[in-house]
Every structure is written in C-alpha cells, then in structure tokens.
C-alpha atoms as a PDB file:
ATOM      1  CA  UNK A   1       0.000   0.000   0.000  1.00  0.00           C
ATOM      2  CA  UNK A   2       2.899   2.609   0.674  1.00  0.00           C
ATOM      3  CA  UNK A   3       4.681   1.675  -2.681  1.00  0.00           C
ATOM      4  CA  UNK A   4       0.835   2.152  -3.939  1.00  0.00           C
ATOM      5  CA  UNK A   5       0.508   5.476  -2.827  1.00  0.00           C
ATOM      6  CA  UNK A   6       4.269   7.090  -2.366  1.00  0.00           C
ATOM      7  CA  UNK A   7       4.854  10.474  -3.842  1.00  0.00           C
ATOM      8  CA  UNK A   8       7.238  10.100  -6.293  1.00  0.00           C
ATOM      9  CA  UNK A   9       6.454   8.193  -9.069  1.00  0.00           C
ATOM     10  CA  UNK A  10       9.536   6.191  -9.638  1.00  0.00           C
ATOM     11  CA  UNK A  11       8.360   4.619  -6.145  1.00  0.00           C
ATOM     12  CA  UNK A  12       5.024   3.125  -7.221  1.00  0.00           C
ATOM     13  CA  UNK A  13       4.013   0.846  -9.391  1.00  0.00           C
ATOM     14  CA  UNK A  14       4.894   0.657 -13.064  1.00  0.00           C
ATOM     15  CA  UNK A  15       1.468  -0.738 -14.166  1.00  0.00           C
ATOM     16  CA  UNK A  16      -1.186  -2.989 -12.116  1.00  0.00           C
ATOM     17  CA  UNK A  17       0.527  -5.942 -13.412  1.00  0.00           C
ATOM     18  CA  UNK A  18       3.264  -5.347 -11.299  1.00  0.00           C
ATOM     19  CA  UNK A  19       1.181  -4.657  -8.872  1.00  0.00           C
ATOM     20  CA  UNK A  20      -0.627  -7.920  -8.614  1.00  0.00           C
ATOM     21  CA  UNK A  21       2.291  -9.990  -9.043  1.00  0.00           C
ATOM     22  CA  UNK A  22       3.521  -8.016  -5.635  1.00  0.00           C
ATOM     23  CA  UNK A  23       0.662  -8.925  -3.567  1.00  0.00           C
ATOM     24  CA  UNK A  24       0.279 -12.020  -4.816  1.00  0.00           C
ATOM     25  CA  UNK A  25       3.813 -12.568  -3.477  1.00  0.00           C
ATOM     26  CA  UNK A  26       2.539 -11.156  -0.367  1.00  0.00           C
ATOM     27  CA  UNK A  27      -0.264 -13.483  -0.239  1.00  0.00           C
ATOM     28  CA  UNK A  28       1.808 -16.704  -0.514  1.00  0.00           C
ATOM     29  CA  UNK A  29       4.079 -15.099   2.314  1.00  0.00           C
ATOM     30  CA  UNK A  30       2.000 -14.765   4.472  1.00  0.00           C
ATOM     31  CA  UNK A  31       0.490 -18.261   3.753  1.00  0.00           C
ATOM     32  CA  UNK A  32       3.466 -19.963   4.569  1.00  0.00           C
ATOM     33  CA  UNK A  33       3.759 -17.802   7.741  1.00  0.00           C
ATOM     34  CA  UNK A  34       0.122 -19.510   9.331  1.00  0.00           C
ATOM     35  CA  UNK A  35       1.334 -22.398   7.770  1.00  0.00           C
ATOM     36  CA  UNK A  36       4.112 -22.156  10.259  1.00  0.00           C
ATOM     37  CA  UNK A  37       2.514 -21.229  12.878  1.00  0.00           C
ATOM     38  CA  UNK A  38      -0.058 -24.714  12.550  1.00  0.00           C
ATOM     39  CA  UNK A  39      -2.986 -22.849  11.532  1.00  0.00           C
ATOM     40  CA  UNK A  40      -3.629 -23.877   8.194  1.00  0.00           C
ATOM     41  CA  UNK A  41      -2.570 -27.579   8.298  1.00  0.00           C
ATOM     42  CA  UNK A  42      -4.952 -29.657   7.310  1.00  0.00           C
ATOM     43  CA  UNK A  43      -6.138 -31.717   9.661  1.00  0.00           C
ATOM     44  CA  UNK A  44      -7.908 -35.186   9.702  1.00  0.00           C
ATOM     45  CA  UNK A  45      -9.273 -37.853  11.593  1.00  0.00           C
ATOM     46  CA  UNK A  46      -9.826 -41.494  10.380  1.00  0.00           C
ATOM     47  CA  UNK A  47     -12.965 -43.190  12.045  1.00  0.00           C
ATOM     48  CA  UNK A  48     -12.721 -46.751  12.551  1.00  0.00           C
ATOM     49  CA  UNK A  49     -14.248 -48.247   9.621  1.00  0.00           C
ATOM     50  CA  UNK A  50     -17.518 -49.994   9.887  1.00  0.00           C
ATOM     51  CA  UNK A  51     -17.966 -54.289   9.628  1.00  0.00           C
ATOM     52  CA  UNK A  52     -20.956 -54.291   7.609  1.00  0.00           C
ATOM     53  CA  UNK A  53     -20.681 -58.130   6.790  1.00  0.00           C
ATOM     54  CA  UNK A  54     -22.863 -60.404   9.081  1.00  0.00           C
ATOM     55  CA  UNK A  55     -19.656 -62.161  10.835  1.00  0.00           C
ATOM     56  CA  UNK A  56     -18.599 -60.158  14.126  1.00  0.00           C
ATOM     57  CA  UNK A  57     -15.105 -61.787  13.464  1.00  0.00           C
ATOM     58  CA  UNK A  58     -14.363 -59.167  10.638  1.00  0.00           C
ATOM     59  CA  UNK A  59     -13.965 -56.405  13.158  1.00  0.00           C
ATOM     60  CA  UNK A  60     -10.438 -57.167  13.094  1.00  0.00           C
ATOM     61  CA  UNK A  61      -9.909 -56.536   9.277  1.00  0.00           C
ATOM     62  CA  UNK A  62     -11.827 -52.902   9.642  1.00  0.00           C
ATOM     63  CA  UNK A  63     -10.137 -51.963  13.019  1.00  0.00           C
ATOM     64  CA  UNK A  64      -6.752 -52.833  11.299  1.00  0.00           C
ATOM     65  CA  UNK A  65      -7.765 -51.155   7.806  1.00  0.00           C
ATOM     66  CA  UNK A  66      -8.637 -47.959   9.907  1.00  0.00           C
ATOM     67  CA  UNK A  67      -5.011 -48.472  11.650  1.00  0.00           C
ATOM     68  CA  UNK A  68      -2.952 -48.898   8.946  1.00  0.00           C
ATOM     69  CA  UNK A  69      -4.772 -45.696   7.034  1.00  0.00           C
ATOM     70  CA  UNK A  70      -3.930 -43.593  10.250  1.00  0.00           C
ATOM     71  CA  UNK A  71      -0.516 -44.823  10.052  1.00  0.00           C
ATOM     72  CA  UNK A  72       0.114 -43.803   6.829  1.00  0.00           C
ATOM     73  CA  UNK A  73      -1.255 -40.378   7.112  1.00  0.00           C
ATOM     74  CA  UNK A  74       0.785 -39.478   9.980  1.00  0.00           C
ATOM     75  CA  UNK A  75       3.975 -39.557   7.489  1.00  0.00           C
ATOM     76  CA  UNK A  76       2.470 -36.997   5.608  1.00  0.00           C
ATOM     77  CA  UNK A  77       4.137 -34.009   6.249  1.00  0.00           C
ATOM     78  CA  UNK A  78       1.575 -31.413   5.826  1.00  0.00           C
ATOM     79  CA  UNK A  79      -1.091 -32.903   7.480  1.00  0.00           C
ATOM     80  CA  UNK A  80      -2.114 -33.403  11.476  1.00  0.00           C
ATOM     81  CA  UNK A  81      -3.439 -36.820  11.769  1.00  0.00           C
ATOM     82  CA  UNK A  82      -5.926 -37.598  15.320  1.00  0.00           C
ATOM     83  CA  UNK A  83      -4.412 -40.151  17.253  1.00  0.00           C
ATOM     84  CA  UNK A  84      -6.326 -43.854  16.699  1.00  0.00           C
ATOM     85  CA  UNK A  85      -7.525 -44.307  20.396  1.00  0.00           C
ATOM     86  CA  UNK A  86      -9.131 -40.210  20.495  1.00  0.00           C
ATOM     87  CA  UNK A  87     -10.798 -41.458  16.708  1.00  0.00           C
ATOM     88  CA  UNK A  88     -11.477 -44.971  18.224  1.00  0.00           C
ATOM     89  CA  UNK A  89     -13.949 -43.241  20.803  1.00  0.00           C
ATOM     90  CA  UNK A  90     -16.580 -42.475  18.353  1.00  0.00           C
ATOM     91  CA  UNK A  91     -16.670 -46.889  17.333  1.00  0.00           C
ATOM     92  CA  UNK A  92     -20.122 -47.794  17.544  1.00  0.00           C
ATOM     93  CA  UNK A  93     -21.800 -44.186  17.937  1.00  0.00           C
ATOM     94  CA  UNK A  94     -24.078 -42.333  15.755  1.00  0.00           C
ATOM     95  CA  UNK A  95     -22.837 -39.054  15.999  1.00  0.00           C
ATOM     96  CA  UNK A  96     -23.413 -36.354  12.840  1.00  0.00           C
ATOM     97  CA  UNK A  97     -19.915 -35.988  11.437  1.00  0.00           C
ATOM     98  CA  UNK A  98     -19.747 -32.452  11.861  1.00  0.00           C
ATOM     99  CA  UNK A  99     -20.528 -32.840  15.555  1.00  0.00           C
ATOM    100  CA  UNK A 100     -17.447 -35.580  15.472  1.00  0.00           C
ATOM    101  CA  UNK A 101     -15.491 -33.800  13.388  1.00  0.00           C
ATOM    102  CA  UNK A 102     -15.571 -30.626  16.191  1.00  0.00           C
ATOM    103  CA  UNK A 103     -15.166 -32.609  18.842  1.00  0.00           C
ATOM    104  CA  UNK A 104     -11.561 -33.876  17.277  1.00  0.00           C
ATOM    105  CA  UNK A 105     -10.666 -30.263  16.237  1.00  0.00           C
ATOM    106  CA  UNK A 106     -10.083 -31.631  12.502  1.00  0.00           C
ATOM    107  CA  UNK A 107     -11.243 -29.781   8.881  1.00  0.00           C
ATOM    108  CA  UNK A 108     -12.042 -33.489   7.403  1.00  0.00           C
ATOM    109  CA  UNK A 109     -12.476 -37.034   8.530  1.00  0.00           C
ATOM    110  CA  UNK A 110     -12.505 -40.194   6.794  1.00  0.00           C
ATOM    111  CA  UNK A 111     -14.956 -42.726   7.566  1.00  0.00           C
ATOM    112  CA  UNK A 112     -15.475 -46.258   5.497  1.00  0.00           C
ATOM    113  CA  UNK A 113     -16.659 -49.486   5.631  1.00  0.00           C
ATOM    114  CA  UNK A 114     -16.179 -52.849   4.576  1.00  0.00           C
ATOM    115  CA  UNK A 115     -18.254 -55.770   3.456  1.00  0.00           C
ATOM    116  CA  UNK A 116     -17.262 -59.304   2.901  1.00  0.00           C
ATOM    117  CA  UNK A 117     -19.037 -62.063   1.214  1.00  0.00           C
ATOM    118  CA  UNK A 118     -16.951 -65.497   1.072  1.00  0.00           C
ATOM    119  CA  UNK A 119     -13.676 -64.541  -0.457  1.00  0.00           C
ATOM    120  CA  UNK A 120     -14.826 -60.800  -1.892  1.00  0.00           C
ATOM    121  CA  UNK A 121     -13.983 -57.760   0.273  1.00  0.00           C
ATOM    122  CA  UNK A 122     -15.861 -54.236  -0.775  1.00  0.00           C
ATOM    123  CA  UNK A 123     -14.488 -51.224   1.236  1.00  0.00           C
ATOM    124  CA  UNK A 124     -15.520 -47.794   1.060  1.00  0.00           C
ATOM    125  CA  UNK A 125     -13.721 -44.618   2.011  1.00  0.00           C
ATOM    126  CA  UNK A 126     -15.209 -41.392   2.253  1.00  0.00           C
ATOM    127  CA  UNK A 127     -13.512 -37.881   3.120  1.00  0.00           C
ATOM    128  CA  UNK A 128     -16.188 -35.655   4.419  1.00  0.00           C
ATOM    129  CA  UNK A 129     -15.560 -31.617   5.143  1.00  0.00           C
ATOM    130  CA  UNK A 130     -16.130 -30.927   9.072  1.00  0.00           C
ATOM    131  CA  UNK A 131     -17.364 -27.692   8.313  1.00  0.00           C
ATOM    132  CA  UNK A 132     -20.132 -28.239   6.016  1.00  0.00           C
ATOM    133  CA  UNK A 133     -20.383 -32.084   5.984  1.00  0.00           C
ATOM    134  CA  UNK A 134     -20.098 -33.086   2.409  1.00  0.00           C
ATOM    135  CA  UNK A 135     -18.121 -35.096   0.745  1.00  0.00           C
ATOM    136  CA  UNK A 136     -14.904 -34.516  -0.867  1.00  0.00           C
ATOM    137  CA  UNK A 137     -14.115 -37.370  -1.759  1.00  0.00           C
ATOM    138  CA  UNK A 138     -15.392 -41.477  -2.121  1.00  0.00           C
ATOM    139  CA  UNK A 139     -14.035 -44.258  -3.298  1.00  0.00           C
ATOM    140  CA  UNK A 140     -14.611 -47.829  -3.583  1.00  0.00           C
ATOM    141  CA  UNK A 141     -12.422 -51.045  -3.618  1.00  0.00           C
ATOM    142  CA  UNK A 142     -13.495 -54.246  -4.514  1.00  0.00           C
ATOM    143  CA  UNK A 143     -10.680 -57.241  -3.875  1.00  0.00           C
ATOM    144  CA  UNK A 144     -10.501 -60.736  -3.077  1.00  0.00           C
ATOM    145  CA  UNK A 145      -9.468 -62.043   0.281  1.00  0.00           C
ATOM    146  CA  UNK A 146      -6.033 -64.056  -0.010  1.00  0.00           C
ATOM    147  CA  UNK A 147      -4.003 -62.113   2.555  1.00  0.00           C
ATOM    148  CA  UNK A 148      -5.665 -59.518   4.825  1.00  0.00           C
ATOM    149  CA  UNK A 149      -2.440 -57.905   5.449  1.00  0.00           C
ATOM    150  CA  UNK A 150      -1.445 -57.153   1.963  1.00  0.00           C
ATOM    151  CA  UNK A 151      -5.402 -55.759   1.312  1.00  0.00           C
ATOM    152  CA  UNK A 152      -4.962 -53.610   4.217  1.00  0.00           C
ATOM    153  CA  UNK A 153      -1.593 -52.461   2.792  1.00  0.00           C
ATOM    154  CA  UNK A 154      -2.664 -51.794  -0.585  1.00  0.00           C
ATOM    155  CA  UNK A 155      -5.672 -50.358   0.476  1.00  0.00           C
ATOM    156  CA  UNK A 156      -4.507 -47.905   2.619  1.00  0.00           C
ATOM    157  CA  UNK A 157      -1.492 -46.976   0.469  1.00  0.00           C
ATOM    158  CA  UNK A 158      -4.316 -46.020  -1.830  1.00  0.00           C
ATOM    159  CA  UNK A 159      -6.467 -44.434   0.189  1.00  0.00           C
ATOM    160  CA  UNK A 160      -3.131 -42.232   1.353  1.00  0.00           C
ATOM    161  CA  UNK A 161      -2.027 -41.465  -1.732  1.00  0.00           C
ATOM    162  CA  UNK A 162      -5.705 -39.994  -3.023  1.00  0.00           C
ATOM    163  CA  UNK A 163      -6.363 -38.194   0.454  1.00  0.00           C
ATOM    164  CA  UNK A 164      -2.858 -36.608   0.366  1.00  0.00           C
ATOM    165  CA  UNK A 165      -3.800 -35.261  -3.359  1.00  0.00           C
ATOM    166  CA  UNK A 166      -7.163 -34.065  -2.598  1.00  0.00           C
ATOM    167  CA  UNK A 167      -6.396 -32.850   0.552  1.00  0.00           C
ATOM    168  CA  UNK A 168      -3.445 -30.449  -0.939  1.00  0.00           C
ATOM    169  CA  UNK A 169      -6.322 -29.633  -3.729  1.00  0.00           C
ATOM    170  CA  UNK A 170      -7.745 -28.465  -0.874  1.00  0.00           C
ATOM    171  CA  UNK A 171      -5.151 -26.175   0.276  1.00  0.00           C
ATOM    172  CA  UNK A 172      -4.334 -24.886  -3.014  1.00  0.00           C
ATOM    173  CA  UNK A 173      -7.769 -24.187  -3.729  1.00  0.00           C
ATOM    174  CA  UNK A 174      -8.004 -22.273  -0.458  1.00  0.00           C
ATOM    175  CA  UNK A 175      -5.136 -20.055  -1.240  1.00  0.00           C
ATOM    176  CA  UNK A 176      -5.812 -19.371  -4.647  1.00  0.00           C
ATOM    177  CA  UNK A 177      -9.072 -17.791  -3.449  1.00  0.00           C
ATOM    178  CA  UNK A 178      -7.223 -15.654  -0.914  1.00  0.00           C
ATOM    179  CA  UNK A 179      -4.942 -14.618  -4.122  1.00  0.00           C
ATOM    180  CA  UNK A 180      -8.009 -13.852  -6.741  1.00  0.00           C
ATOM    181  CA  UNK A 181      -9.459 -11.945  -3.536  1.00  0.00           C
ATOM    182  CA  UNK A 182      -6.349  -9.844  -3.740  1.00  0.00           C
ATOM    183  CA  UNK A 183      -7.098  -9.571  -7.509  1.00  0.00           C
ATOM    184  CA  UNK A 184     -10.136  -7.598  -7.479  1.00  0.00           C
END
C-alpha cells in the first residue's frame, strides 16, 4: 500500500501488473507464515471403519484397515493426523460428522466401511468436510481375500495417496481464493 501510494512516481508501481504480481507474493508469504505457525494444516481424523458383513469376526480386518490408514497419514508431512484411540472413541456411535469432526478439532475425517461375502472384500472410504459435511471425496475397492495384510496395505497406500492429493487440492484451492481476492 505505501509503494501504492508514495509520492514520487519512480516509487510506485509501473502498471497494475506489477502490482498484482507483488501482492500475490505477499499473499503466498504470508500463507506460509500460518502455515508455520499450525494454523492452516490440514487436519484429519480417520474413524474406525464400519464391519458391515454379518460375521462379528471381521472387526479385526476394519479396526486394522482404519489403523494402517492412520498410520500412513501421519507420514504426511503437511497434514495433522488424530491419534487412533481419540478417533477410536466415536466406534459404535451415531454421531453427525460435523458434531465428530468438532469434537476432534479436525477440517475433514474419513470414515469407510467394509463388506465381505466369502472370499470378496468391498471397502468404502469417504472424506467428508467438518465444516459443512459433504463429501470430498469417495471411493470404492473391490478385492478378493487371499491375505488380509497385503489388502490392508494396498488399500490404505491407496487411500493415502488420493487423500494426500485431494487434501493439498484443498489447500491450493483455499489459497488461490485468498490470491483472486487480492485480484479484485
């Protein structure tokens, strides 16, 4: 704003271009300065994913699946991930997400499920927004059951690997809008 409005002319601006380009550096600046400060890190929780097939000795497949996804979104730098026992609270309750979602202090959480009929697993992963509670994201995996540990693996390297993508979309969306703000 001073270089904006100084006196002399070979102070200010050469054109609004130049302008723009100066407070969009700005912007990004002070971005990176929340970012910082643990502000504007995304955060997440991952809700223990629900057994929907009829034998009670699946729990341990969705329990684990839930596990392993929390465990690979804590390496993500960028990202605060909720511990699996404060997530592991909300097992069995029917909660809105939003309400969940507060409680945890987190912008999204993941919730899922799994199915399994003889030797076919389905599981389904959806990233909902705490703040207005829709979805983001969904996906679905269909697989057969040889080893659970390499599902959960694969599974949950996927489900990483899309989550980390969307939720730096996300981001980048976010500050984008803070730049064309700027703009206008």
């Amino acid at each position: 704003i001073d270089r904006a409005l100084a006196k002399k002319a070979e102070e200010r601006f050469g054109d609004a271009t130049e302008m723009i380009a100066e407070l969009k550096r700005a912007a990004s600046r002070t971005h990176a300065d929340s970012k910082a400060g643990g502000e504007s890190i995304p955060s997440i929780a991952v809700l223990p994913f629900l057994n929907m097939s009829a034998d009670p000795e699946n729990e341990y497949f969705s329990d684990g699946l839930s596990e392993e996804i929390i465990n690979g979104l804590s390496r993500l730098r960028n990202l605060r991930v909720v511990a699996r026992t404060s997530a592991f609270a909300f097992k069995g309750k029917e909660l809105d997400i939003r309400e969940i979602g507060r409680k945890l202090g987190v912008s999204a959480v993941l919730e899922g499920s799994v199915r399994r009929s003889g030797n076919r697993l389905r599981i389904t992963a959806q990233l909902i927004k705490v703040a207005h509670g829709f979805h983001l994201w969904s996906e679905q995996y269909d697989r057969d059951m040889k080893d659970v540990f390499a599902i959960q693996d694969e599974i949950s390297r996927e489900i990483v690997g899309k989550l980390n993508v969307k939720l730096l979309d996300e981001e980048r969306n976010l500050s984008q809008a803070r730049i064309q703000d700027l703009e206008i």
